[in-house]
N, C-alpha and C. Protein backbone atom coordinates (compact mmCIF):
# COMPACT_ATOMS: atom_id res chain seq x y z
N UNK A 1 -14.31 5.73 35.90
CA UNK A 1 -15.63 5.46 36.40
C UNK A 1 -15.54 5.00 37.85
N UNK A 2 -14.72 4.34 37.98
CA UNK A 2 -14.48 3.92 39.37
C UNK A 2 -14.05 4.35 40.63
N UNK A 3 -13.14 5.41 39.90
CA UNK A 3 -12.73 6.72 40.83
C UNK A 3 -13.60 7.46 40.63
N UNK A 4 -14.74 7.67 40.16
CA UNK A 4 -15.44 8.48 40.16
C UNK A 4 -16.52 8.01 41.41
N UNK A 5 -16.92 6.90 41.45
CA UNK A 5 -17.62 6.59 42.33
C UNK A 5 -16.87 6.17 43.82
N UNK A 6 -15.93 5.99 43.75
CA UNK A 6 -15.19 5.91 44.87
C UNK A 6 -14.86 7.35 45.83
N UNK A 7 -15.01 8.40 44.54
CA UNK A 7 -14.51 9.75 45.52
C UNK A 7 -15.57 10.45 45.85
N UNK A 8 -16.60 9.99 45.22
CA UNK A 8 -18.22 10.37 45.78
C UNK A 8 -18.31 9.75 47.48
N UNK A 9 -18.01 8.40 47.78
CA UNK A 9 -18.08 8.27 48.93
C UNK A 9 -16.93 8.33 49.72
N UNK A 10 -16.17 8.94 49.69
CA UNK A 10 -14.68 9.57 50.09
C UNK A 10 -14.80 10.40 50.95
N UNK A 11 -14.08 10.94 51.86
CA UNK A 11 -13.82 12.31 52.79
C UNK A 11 -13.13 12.80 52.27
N UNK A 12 -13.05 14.50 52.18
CA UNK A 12 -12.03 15.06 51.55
C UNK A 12 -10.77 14.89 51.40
N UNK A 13 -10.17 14.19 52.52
CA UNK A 13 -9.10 13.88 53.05
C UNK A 13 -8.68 12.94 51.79
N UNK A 14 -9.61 11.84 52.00
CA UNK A 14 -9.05 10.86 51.05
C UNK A 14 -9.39 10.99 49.54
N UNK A 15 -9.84 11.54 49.08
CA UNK A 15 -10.37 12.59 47.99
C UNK A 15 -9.29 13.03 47.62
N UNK A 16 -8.42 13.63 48.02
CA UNK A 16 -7.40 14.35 47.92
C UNK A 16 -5.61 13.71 47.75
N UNK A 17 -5.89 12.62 48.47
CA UNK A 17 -5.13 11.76 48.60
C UNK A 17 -4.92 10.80 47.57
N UNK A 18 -6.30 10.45 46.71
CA UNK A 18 -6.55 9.54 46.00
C UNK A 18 -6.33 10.02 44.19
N UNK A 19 -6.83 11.43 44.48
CA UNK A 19 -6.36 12.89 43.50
C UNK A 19 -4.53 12.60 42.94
N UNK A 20 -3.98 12.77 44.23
CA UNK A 20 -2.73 12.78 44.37
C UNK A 20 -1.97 11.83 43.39
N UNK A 21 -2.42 10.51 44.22
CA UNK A 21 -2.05 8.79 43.81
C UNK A 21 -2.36 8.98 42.35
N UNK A 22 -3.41 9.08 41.77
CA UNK A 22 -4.07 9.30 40.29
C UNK A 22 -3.12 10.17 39.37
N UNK A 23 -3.09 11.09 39.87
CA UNK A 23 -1.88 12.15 39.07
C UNK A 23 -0.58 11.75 38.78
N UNK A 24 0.04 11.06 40.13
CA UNK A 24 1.32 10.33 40.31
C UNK A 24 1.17 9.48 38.99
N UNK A 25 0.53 8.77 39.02
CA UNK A 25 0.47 7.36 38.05
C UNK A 25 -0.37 8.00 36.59
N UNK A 26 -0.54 8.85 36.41
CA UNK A 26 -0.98 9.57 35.01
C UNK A 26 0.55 9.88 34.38
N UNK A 27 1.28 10.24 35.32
CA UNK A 27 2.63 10.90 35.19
C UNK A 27 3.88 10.43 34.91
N UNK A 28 3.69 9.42 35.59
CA UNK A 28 4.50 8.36 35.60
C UNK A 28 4.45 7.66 34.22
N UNK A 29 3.53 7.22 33.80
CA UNK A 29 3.38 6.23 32.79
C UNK A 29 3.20 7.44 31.17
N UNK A 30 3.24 8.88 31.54
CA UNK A 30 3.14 9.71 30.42
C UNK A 30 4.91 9.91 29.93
N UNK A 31 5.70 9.51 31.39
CA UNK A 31 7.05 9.66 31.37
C UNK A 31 7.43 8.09 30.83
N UNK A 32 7.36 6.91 30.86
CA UNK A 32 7.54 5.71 30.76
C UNK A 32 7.27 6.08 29.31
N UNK A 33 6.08 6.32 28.83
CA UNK A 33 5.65 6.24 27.39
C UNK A 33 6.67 6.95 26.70
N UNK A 34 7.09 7.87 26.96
CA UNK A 34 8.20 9.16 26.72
C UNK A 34 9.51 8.50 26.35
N UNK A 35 9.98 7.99 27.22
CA UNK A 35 10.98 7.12 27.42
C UNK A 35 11.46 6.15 26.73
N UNK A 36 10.27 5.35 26.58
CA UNK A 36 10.11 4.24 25.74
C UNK A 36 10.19 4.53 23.82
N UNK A 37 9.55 5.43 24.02
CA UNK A 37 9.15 5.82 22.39
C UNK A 37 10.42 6.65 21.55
N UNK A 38 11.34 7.09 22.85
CA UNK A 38 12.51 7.70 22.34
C UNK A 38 13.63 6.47 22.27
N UNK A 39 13.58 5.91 23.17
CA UNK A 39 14.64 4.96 23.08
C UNK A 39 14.28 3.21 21.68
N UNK A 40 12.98 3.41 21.59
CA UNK A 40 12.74 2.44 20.77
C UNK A 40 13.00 2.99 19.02
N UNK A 41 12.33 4.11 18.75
CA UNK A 41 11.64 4.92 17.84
C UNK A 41 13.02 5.68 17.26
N UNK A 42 14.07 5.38 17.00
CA UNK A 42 14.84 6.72 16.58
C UNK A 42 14.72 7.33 15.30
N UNK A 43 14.58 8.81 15.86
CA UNK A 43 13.98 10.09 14.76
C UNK A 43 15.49 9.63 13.52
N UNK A 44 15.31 10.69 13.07
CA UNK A 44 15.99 10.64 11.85
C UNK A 44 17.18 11.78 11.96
N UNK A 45 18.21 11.42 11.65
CA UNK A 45 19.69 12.10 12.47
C UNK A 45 20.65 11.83 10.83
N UNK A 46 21.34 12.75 10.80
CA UNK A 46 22.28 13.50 9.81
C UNK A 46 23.42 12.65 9.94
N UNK A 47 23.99 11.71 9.35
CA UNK A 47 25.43 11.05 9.65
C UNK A 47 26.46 11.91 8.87
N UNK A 48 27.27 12.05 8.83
CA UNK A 48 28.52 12.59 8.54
C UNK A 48 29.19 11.81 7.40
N UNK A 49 29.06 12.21 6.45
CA UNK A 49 29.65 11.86 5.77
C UNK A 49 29.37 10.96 4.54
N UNK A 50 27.84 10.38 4.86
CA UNK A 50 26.81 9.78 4.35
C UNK A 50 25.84 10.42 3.47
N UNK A 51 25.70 10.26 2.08
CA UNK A 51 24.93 11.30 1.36
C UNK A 51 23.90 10.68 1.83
N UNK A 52 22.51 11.32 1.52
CA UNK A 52 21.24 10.94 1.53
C UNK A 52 21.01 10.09 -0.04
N UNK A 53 19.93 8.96 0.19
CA UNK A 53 20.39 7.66 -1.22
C UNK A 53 19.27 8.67 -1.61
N UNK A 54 19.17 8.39 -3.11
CA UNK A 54 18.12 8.84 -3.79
C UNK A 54 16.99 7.45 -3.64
N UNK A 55 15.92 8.01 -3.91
CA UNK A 55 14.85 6.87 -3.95
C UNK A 55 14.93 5.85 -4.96
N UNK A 56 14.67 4.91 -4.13
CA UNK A 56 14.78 3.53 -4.90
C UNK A 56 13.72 3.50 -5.96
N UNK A 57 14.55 2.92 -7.37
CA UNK A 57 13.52 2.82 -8.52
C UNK A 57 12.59 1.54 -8.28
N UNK A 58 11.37 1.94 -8.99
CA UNK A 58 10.31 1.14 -8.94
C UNK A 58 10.53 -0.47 -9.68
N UNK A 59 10.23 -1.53 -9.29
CA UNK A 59 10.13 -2.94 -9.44
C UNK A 59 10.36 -2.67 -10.79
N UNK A 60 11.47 -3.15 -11.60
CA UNK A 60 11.01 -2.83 -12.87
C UNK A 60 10.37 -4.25 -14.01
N UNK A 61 10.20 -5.02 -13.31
CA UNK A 61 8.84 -5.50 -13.91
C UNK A 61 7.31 -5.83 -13.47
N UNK A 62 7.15 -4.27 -12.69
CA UNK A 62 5.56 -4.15 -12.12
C UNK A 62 5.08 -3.38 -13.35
N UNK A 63 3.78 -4.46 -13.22
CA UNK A 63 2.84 -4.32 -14.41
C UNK A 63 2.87 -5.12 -15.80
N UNK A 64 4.11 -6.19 -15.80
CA UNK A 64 4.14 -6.87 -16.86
C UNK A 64 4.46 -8.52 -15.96
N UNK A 65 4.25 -9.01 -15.31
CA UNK A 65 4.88 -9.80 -14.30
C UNK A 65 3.56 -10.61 -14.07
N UNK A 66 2.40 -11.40 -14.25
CA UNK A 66 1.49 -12.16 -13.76
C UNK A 66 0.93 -11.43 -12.15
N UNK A 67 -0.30 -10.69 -12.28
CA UNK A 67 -0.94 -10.51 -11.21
C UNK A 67 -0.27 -9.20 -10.28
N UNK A 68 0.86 -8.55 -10.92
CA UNK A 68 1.45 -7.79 -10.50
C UNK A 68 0.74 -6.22 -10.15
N UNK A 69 -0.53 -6.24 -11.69
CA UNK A 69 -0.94 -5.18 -11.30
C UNK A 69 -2.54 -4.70 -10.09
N UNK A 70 -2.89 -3.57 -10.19
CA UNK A 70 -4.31 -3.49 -9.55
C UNK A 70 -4.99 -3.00 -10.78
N UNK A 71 -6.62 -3.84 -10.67
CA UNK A 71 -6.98 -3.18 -11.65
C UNK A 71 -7.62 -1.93 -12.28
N UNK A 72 -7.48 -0.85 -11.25
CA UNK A 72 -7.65 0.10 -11.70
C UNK A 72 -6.49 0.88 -12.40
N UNK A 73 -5.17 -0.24 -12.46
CA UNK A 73 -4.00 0.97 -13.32
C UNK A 73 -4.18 0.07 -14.49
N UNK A 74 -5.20 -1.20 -14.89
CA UNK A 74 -5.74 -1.95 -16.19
C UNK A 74 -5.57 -0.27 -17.39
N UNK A 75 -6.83 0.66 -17.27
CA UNK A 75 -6.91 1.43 -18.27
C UNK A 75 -5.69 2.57 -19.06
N UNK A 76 -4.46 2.47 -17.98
CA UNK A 76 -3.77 3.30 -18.46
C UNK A 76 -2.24 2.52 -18.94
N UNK A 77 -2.21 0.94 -19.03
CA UNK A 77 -1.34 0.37 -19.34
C UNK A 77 -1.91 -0.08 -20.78
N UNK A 78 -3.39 -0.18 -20.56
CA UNK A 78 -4.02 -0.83 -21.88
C UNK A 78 -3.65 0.46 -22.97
N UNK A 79 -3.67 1.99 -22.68
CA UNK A 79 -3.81 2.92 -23.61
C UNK A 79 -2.47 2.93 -24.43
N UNK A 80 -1.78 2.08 -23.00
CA UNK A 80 0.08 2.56 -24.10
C UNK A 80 0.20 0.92 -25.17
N UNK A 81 -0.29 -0.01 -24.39
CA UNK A 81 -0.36 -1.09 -25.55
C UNK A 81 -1.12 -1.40 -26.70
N UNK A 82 -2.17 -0.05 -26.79
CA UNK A 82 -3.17 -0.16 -27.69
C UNK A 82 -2.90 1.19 -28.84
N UNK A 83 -1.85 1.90 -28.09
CA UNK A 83 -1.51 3.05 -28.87
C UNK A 83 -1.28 3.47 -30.14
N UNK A 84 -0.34 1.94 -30.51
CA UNK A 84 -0.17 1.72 -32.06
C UNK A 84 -0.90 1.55 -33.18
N UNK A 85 -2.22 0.93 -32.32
CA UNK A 85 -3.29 0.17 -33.02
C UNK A 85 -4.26 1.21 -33.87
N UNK A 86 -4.44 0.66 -35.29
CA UNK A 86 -5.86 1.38 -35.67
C UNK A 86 -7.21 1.19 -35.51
N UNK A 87 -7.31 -0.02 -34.56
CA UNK A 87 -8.43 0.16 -33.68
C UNK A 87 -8.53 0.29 -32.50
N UNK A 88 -8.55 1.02 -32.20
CA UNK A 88 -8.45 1.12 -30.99
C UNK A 88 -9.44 0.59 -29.73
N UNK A 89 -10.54 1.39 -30.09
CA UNK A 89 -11.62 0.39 -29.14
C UNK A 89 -11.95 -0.65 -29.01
N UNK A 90 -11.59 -1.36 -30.13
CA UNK A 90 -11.37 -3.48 -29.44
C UNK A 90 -10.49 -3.95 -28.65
N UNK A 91 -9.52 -2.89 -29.71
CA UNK A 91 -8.11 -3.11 -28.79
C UNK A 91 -8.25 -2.76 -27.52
N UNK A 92 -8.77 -1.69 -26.81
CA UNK A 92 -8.43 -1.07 -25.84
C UNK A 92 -9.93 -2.33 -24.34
N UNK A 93 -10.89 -2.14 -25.50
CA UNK A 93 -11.90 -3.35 -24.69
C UNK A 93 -10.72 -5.09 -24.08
N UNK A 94 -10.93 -5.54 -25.16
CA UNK A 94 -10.12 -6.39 -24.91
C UNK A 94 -8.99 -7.00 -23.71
N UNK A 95 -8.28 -5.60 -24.04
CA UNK A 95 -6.90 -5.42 -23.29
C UNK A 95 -6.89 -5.25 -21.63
N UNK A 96 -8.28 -4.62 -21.44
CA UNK A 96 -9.13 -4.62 -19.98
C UNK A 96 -9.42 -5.55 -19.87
N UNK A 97 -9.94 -5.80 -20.54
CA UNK A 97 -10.35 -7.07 -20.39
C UNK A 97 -9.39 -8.55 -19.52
N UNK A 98 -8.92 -9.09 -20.47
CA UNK A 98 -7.36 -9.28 -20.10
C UNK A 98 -6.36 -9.08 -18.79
N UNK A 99 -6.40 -7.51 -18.84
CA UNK A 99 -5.86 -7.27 -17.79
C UNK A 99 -6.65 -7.41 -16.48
N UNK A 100 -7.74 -7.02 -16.24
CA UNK A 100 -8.55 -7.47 -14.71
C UNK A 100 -8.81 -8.59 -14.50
N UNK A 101 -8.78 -9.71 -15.96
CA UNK A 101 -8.23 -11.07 -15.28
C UNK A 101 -6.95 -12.00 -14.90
N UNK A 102 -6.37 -10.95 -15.66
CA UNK A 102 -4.53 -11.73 -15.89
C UNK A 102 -3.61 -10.74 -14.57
N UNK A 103 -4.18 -9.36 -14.24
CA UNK A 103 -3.75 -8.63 -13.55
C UNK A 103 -2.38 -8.13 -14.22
N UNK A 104 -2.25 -7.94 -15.54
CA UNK A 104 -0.76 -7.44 -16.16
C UNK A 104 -0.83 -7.18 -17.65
N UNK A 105 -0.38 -6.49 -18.07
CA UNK A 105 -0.33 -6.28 -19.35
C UNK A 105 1.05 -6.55 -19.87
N UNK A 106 1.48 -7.04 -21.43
CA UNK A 106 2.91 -7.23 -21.45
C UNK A 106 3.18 -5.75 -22.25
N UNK A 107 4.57 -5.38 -21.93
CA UNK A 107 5.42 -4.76 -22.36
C UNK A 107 5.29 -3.93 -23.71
N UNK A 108 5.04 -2.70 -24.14
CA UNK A 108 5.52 -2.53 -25.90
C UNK A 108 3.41 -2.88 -26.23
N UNK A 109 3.85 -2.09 -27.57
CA UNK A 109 2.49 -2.52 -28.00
C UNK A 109 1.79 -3.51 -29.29
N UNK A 110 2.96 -4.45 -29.15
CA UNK A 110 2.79 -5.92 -29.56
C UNK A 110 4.40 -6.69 -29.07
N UNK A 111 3.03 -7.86 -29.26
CA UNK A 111 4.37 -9.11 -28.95
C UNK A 111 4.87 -9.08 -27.44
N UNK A 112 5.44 -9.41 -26.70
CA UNK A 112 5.79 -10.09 -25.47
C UNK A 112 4.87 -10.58 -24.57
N UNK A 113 4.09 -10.94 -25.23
CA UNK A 113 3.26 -12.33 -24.72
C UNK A 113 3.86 -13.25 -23.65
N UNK A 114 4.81 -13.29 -24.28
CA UNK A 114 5.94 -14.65 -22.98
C UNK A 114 5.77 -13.76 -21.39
N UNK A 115 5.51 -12.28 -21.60
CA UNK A 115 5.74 -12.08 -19.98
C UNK A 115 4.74 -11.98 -19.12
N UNK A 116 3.58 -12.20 -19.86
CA UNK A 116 2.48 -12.20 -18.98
C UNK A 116 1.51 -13.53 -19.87
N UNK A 117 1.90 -14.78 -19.34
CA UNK A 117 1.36 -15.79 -19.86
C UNK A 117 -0.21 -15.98 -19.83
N UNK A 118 -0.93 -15.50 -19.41
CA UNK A 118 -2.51 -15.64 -19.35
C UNK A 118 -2.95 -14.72 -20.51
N UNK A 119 -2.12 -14.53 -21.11
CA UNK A 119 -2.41 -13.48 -22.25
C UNK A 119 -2.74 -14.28 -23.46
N UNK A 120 -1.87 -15.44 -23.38
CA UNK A 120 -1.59 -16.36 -24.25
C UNK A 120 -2.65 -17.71 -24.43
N UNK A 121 -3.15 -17.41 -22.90
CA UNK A 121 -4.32 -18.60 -22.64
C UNK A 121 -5.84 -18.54 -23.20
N UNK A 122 -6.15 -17.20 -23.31
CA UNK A 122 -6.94 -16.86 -23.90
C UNK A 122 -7.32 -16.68 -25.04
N UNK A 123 -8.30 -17.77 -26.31
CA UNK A 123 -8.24 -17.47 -27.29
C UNK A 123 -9.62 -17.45 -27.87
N UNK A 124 -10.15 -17.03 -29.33
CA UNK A 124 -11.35 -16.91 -29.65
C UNK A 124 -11.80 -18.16 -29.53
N UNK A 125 -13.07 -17.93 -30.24
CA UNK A 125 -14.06 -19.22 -31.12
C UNK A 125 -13.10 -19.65 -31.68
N UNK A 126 -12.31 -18.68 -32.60
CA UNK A 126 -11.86 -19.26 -33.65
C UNK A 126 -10.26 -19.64 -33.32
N UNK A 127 -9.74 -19.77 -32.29
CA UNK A 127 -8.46 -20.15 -32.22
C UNK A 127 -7.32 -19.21 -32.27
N UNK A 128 -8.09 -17.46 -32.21
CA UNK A 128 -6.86 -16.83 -32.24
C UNK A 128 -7.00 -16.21 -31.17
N UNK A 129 -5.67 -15.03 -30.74
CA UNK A 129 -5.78 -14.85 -29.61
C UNK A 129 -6.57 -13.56 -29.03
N UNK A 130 -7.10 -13.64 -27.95
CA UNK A 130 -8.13 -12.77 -27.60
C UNK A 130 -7.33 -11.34 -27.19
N UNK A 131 -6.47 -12.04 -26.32
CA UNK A 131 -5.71 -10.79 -25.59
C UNK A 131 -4.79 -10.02 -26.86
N UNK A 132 -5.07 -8.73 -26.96
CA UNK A 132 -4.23 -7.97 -27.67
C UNK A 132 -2.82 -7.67 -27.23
C-alpha cells in the first residue's frame, strides 16, 4: 500500500529504482526462507543399513484406563462389552451411559471393573451396580 502510493508520486526514474530495491528484497528473503527451511526442516533420507521400524502399537490400555477414551468411540466399545449379554439394550444404554461419564469402558464383557474405577462408583436405588 505504501509503495503503492509512494510510486504514484515518484518520477520514473525513481519508480524504477524503487521497483528494483522491492524485487531485491522479495528475493532475498524468498532465498533466506529457502535456506532456512532446508537447513532447519530435514526431509526424510534412506540410512544404510537401518530398516524402516514398523509402526508403533497403539497404547495398549486406551480405552480401558479412566478418561482415556472420546466419547464418540463410547458406542463401539459398549457393543463388544455388551456382546455376551441377553439384553442387550440396557446393557448397551447403560454402558453409554457410563462411558461418556467415566470416559472408558473395562476390558472383556464382564468383570474388570478394577480398571476403570467410576464404573464401580455408580450404583442403583437399590445398591447394585449401574455400570454394566
Amino acid at each position: 500500500m505504501f509503495a503503492q502510493l509512494f510510486l504514484v508520486r515518484a518520477t520514473s526514474m525513481e519508480r524504477s529504482q524503487l521497483r528494483v530495491v522491492i524485487l531485491s528484497l522479495a528475493i532475498m528473503l524468498l532465498f533466506l526462507c529457502a535456506q532456512g527451511q532446508a537447513k532447519y526442516s530435514p526431509g526424510f533420507t534412506a540410512q544404510p543399513g537401518h530398516a524402516s521400524s514398523p509402526a508403533p502399537l497403539p497404547f495398549p490400555m486406551y480405552g480401558v484406563t479412566p478418561g482415556s477414551l472420546h466419547p464418540q468411540e463410547c458406542p463401539g466399545r459398549c457393543a463388544t462389552r455388551c456382546s455376551a449379554t441377553a439384553y442387550k439394550k440396557p446393557c448397551m444404554f447403560f454402558c453409554q451411559k457410563c462411558c461418556w461419564t467415566c470416559l472408558c469402558v473395562p476390558s472383556g464383557t464382564y468383570g474388570n471393573k478394577q480398571s476403570c474405577p467410576c464404573y464401580n462408583i455408580w450404583k442403583t436405588k437399590r445398591g447394585g451396580p449401574k455400570c454394566p
